[in-house]
Protein backbone atom coordinates (compact mmCIF):
# COMPACT_ATOMS: atom_id res chain seq x y z
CA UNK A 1 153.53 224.23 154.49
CA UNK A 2 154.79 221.47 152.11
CA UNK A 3 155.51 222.15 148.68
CA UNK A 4 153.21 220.03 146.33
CA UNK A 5 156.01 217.82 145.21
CA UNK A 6 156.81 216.86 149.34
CA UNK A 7 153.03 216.34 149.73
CA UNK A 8 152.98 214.11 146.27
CA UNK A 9 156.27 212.54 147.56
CA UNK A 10 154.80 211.33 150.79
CA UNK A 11 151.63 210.08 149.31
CA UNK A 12 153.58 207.85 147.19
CA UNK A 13 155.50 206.36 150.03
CA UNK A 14 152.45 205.83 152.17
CA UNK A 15 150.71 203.86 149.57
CA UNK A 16 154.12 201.64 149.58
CA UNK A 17 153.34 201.48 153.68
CA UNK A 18 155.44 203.94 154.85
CA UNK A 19 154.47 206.03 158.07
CA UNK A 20 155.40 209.22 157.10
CA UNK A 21 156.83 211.25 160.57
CA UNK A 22 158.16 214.73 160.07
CA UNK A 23 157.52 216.55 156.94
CA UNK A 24 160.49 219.46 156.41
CA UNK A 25 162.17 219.13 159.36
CA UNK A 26 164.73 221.96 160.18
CA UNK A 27 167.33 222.25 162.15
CA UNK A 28 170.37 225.15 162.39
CA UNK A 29 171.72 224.92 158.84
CA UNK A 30 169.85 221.52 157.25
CA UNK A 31 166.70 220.79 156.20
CA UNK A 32 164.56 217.35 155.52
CA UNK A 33 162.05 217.09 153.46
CA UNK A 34 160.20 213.60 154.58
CA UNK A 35 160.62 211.51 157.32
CA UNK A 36 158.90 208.12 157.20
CA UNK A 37 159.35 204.58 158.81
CA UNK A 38 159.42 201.61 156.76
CA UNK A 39 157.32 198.81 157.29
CA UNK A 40 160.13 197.04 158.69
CA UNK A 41 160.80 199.57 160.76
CA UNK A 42 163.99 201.40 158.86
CA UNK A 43 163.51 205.04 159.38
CA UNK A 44 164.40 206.64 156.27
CA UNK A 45 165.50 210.09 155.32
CA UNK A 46 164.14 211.44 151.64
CA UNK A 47 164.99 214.33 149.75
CA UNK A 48 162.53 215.75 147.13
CA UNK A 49 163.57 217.70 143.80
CA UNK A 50 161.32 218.71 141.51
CA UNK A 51 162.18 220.55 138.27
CA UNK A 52 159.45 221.19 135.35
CA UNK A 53 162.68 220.24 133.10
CA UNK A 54 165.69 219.07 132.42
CA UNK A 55 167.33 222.80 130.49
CA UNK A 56 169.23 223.09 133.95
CA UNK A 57 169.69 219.90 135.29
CA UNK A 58 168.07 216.93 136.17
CA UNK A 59 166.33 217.12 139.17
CA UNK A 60 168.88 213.88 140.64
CA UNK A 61 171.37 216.51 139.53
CA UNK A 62 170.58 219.03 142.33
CA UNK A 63 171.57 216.67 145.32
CA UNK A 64 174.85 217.73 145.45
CA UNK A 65 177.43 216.29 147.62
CA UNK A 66 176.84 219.72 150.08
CA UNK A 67 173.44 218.70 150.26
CA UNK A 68 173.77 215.25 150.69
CA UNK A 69 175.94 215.99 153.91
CA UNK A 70 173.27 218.61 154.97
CA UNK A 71 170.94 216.34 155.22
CA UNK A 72 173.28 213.72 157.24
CA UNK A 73 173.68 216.13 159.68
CA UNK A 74 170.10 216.96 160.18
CA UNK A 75 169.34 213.00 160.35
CA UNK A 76 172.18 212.56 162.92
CA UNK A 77 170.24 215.30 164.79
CA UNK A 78 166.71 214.14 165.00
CA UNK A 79 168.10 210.55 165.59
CA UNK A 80 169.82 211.34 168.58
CA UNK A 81 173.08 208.66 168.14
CA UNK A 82 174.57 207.19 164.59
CA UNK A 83 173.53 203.39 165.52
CA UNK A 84 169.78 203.49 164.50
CA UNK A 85 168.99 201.47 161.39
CA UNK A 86 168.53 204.35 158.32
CA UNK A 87 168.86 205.34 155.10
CA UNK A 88 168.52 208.19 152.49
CA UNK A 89 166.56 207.83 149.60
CA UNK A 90 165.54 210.39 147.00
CA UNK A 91 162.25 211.56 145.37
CA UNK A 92 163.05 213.01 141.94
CA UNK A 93 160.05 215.12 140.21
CA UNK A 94 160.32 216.18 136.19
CA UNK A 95 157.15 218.57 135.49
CA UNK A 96 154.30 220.28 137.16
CA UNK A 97 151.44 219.56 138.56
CA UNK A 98 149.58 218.49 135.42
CA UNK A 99 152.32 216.59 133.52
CA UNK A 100 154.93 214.86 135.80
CA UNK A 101 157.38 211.64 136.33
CA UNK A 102 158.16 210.61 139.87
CA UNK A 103 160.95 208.28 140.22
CA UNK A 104 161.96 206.91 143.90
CA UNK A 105 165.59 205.81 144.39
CA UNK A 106 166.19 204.05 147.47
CA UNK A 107 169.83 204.46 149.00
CA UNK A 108 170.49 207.58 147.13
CA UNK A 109 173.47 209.07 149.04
């Protein structure tokens, strides 16, 4: 089951159009959170942090360069081949549930 910020995270890109297609998709060591196909047909990759605040980080912060390649590896997987039009964008969460700021930054890593 989703964490709220995935579920808030793919609401927000399906109101911008996006077909959302896997939601935490695991394989062997990697992990994505969303899944979703443009519009235009670009499938992207998006990773969702969500801290309630910024005392250890921000949550942009967390995507470390580890991660970032995690994630690569799980996207090379469900693609099947490297030549598919893609790209990773992030969904960065400060606060909870009743207070929060969502900011969406395509082309992340």
């Amino acid at each position: 089951m989703p964490h709220w910020s995935e579920t808030l995270a793919a609401n927000h890109l399906e109101q911008h159009g996006f077909k959302i297609l896997e939601l935490n998709y695991r394989i062997r060591g990697g992990e994505i959170d969303i899944i979703a196909l443009t519009p235009d047909g670009v499938t992207v990759f998006v990773e969702v942090k969500q801290r309630k605040s910024n005392s250890h980080g921000t949550p942009g912060e967390s995507i470390t360069a580890r991660k970032a390649m995690l994630v690569r590896r799980a996207a090379l997987q469900y693609l099947g081949r490297d030549d598919i039009a893609c790209r990773f964008d992030a969904v960065l969460i400060e606060g909870d549930q009743k207070a929060l700021k969502l900011e969406w930054v395509k082309d992340a890593f």
